[in-house]
C-alpha atoms as a PDB file:
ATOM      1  CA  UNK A   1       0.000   0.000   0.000  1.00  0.00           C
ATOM      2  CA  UNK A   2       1.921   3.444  -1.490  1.00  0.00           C
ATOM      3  CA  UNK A   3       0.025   5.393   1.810  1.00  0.00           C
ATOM      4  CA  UNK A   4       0.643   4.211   4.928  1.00  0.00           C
ATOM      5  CA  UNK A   5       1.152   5.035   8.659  1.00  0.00           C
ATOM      6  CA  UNK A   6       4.605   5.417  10.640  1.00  0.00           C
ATOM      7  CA  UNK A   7       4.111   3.993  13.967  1.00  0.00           C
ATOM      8  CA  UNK A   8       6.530   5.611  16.856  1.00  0.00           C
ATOM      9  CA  UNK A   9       8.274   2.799  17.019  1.00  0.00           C
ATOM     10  CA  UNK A  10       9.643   3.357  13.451  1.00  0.00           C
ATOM     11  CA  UNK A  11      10.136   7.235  13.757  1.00  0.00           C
ATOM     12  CA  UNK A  12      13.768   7.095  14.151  1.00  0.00           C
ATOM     13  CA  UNK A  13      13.871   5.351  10.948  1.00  0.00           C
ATOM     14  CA  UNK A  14      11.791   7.261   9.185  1.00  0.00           C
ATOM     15  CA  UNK A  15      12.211  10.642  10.529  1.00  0.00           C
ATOM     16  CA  UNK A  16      14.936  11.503   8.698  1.00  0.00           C
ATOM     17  CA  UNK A  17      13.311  10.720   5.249  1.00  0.00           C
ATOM     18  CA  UNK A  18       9.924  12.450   6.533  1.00  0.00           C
ATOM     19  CA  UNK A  19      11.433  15.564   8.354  1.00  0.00           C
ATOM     20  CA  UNK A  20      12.476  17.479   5.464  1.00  0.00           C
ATOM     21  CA  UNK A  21       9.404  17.437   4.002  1.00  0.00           C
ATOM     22  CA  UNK A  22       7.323  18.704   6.732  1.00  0.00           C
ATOM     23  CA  UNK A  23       9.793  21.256   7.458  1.00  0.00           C
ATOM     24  CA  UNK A  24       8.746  23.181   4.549  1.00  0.00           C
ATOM     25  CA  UNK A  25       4.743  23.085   5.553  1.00  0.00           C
ATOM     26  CA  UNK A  26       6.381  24.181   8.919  1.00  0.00           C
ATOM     27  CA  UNK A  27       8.385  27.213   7.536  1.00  0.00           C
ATOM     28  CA  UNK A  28       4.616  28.393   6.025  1.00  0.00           C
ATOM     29  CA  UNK A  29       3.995  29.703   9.572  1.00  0.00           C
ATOM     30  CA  UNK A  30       7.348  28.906  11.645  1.00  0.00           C
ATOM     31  CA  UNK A  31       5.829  30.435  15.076  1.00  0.00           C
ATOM     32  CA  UNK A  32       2.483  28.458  14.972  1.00  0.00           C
ATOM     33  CA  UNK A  33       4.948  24.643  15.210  1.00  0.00           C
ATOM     34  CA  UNK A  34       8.668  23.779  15.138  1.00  0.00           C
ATOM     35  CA  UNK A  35       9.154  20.241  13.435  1.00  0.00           C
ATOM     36  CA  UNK A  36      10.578  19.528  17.298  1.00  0.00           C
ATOM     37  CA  UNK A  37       6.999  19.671  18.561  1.00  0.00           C
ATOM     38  CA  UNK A  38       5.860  17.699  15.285  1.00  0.00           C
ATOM     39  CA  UNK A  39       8.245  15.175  16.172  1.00  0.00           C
ATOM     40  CA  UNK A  40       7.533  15.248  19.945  1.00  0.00           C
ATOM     41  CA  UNK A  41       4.116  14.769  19.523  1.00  0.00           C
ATOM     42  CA  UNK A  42       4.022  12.030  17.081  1.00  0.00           C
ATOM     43  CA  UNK A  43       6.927   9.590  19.171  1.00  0.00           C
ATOM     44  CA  UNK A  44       4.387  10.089  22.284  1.00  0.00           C
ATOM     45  CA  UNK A  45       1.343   9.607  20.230  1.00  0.00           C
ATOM     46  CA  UNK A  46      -0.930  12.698  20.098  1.00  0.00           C
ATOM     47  CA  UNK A  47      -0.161  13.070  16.326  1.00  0.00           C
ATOM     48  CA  UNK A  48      -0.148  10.219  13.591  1.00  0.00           C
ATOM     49  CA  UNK A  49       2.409  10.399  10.710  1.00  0.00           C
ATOM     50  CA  UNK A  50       1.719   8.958   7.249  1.00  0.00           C
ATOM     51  CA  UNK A  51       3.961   8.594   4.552  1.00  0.00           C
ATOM     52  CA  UNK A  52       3.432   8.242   0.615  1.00  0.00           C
ATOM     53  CA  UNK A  53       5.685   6.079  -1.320  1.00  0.00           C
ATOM     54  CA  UNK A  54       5.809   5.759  -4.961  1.00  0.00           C
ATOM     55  CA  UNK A  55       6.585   2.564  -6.573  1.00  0.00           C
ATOM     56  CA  UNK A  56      10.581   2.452  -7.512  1.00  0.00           C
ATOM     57  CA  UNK A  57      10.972   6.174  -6.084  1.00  0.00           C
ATOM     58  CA  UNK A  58      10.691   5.342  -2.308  1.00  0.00           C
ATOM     59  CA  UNK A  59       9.011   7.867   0.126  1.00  0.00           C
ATOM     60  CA  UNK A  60       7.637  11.367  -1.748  1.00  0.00           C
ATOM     61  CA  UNK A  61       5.217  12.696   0.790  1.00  0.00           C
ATOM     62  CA  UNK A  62       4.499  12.873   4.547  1.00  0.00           C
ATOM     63  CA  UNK A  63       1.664  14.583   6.538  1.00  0.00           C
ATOM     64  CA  UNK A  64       0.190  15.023   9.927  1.00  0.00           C
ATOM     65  CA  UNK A  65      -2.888  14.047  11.390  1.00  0.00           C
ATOM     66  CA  UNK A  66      -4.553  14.952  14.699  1.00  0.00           C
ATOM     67  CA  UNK A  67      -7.885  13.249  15.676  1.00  0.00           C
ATOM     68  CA  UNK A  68      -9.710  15.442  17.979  1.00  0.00           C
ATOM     69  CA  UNK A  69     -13.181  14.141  19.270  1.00  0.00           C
ATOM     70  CA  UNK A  70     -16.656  16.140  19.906  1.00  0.00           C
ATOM     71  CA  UNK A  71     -19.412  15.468  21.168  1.00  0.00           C
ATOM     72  CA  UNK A  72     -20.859  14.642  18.044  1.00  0.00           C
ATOM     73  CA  UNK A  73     -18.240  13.670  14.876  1.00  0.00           C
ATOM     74  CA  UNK A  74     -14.636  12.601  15.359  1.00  0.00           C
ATOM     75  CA  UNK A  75     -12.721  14.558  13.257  1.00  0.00           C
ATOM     76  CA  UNK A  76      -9.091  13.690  11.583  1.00  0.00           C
ATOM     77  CA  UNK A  77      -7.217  17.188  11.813  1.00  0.00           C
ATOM     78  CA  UNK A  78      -4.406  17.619   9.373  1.00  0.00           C
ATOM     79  CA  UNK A  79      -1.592  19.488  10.695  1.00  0.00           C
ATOM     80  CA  UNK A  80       0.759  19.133   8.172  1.00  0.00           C
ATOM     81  CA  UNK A  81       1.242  17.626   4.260  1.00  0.00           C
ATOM     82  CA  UNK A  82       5.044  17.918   2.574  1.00  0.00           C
ATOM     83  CA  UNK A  83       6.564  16.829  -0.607  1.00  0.00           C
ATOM     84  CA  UNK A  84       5.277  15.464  -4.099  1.00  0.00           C
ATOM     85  CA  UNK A  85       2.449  13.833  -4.344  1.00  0.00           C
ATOM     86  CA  UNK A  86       0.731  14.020  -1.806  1.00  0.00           C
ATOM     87  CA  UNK A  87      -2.034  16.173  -2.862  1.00  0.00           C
ATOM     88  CA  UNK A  88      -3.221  14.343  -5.542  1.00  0.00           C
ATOM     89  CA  UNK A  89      -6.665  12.544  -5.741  1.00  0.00           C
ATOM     90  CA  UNK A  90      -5.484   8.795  -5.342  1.00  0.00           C
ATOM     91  CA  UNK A  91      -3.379   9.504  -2.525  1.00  0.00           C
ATOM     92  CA  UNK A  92      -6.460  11.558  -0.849  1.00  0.00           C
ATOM     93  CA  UNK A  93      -9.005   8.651  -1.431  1.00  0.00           C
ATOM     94  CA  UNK A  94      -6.199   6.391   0.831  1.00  0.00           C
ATOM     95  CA  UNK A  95      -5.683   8.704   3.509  1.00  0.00           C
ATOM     96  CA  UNK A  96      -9.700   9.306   3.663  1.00  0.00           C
ATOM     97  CA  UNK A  97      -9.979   5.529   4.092  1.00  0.00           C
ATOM     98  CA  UNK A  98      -7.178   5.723   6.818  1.00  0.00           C
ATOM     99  CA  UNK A  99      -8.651   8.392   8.634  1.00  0.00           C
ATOM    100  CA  UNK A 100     -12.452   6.322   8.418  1.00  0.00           C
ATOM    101  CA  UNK A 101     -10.732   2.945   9.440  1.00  0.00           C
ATOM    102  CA  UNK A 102      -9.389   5.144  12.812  1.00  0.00           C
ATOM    103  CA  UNK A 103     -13.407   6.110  13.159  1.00  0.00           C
ATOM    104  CA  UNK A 104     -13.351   9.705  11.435  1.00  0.00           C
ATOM    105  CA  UNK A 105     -16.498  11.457  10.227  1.00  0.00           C
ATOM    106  CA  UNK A 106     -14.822  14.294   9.132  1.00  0.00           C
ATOM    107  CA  UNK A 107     -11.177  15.676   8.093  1.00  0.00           C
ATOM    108  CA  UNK A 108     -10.396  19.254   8.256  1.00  0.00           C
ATOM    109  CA  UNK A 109      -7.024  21.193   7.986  1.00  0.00           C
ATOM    110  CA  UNK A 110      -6.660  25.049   8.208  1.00  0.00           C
ATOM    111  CA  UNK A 111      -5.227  26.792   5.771  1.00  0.00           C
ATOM    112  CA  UNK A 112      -4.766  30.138   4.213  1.00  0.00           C
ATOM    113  CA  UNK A 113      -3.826  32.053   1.315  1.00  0.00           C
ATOM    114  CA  UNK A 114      -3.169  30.339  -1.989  1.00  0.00           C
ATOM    115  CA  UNK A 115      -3.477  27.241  -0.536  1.00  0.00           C
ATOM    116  CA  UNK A 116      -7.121  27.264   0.118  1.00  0.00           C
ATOM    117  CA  UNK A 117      -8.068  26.454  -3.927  1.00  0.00           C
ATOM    118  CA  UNK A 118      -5.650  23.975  -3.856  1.00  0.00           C
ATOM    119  CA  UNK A 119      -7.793  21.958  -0.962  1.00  0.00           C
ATOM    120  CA  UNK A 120     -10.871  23.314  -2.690  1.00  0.00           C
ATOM    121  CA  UNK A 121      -9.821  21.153  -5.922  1.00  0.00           C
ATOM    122  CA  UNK A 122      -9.362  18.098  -3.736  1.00  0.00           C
ATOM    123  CA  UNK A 123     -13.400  18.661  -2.533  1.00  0.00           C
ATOM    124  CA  UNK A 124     -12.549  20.559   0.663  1.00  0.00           C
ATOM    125  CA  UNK A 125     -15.094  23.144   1.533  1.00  0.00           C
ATOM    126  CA  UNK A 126     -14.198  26.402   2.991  1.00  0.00           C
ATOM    127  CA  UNK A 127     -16.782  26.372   5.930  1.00  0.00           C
ATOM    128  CA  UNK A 128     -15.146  28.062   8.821  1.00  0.00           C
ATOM    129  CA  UNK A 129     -12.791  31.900   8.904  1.00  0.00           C
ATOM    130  CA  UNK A 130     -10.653  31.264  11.986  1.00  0.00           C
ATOM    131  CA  UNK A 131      -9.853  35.053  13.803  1.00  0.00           C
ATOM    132  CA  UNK A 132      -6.970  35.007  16.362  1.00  0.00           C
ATOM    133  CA  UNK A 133      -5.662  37.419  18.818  1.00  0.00           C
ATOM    134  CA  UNK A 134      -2.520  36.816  21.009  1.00  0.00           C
ATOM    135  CA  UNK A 135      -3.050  36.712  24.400  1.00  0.00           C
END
C-alpha cells in the first residue's frame, strides 16, 4: 500500500526521510509549530504520521494528522502535508480511508492564502474563517 502510517516505534527510521518534508509546511507559519513539537508529539502519540511512497521512487510525501473528538463527529485534523504527491486525488481517497478505518467522520485542515483552492480542488469546503488574537 503506497500510503501508509509510521508507527513511533519506526520514527527514528523514518524521521529523517519524513522531516524534510514537513519542514517546509512548517516554515509556512514557523511560530504556529517547530518540526521539534511535530516530532515530539508524534513519538508520544498525540499526532499520527503517514507517509506516501511511490513505486521504484521510495518515500515522496508525509503529513500530519490529529484526531480530535466532539461530542458529536470525530474529526481527523491535518496538521501538516510535505513533498510530491501528496495532494493528488489517489493519494487523498487512501488517507480518507485511513482516517475512516481510525473512526473519522470528518477531516479538516486550516489553511490560508493560496493554498485554500488547492484543498478546494481536492473537494474541501471552505466552511469556517478562523480570527486570532494573542493573548
Amino acid at each position: 500500500m503506497p500510503l501508509y502510517q509510521i508507527l513511533p516505534a519506526h520514527l527514528p527510521t523514518m524521521w529523517p526521510l519524513v522531516a524534510p518534508m514537513l519542514q517546509k509546511a512548517v516554515e509556512l507559519e514557523p511560530d504556529v509549530i517547530t518540526i521539534e513539537h511535530v516530532e515530539y508529539q508524534i513519538r508520544t502519540g498525540q499526532m499520527y504520521l503517514l507517509a506516501w511512497e511511490e513505486p521504484e521512487v521510495g518515500i515522496t510525501g508525509a503529513a500530519t494528522v490529529k484526531i480530535v473528538d466532539h461530542p458529536m463527529e470525530r474529526v481527523a485534523h491535518v496538521t501538516l502535508m510535505g513533498g510530491k504527491g501528496i495532494v493528488r486525488a489517489h493519494v487523498f481517497a487512501e488517507a480518507m480511508n485511513w482516517m475512516r478505518s481510525l473512526g473519522a467522520t470528518k477531516a479538516e485542515c486550516r489553511t490560508k492564502g493560496t493554498l485554500v483552492g488547492m484543498y478546494e480542488k481536492m473537494g474541501l469546503e471552505n466552511t469556517h474563517q478562523i480570527m486570532q488574537v494573542k493573548l
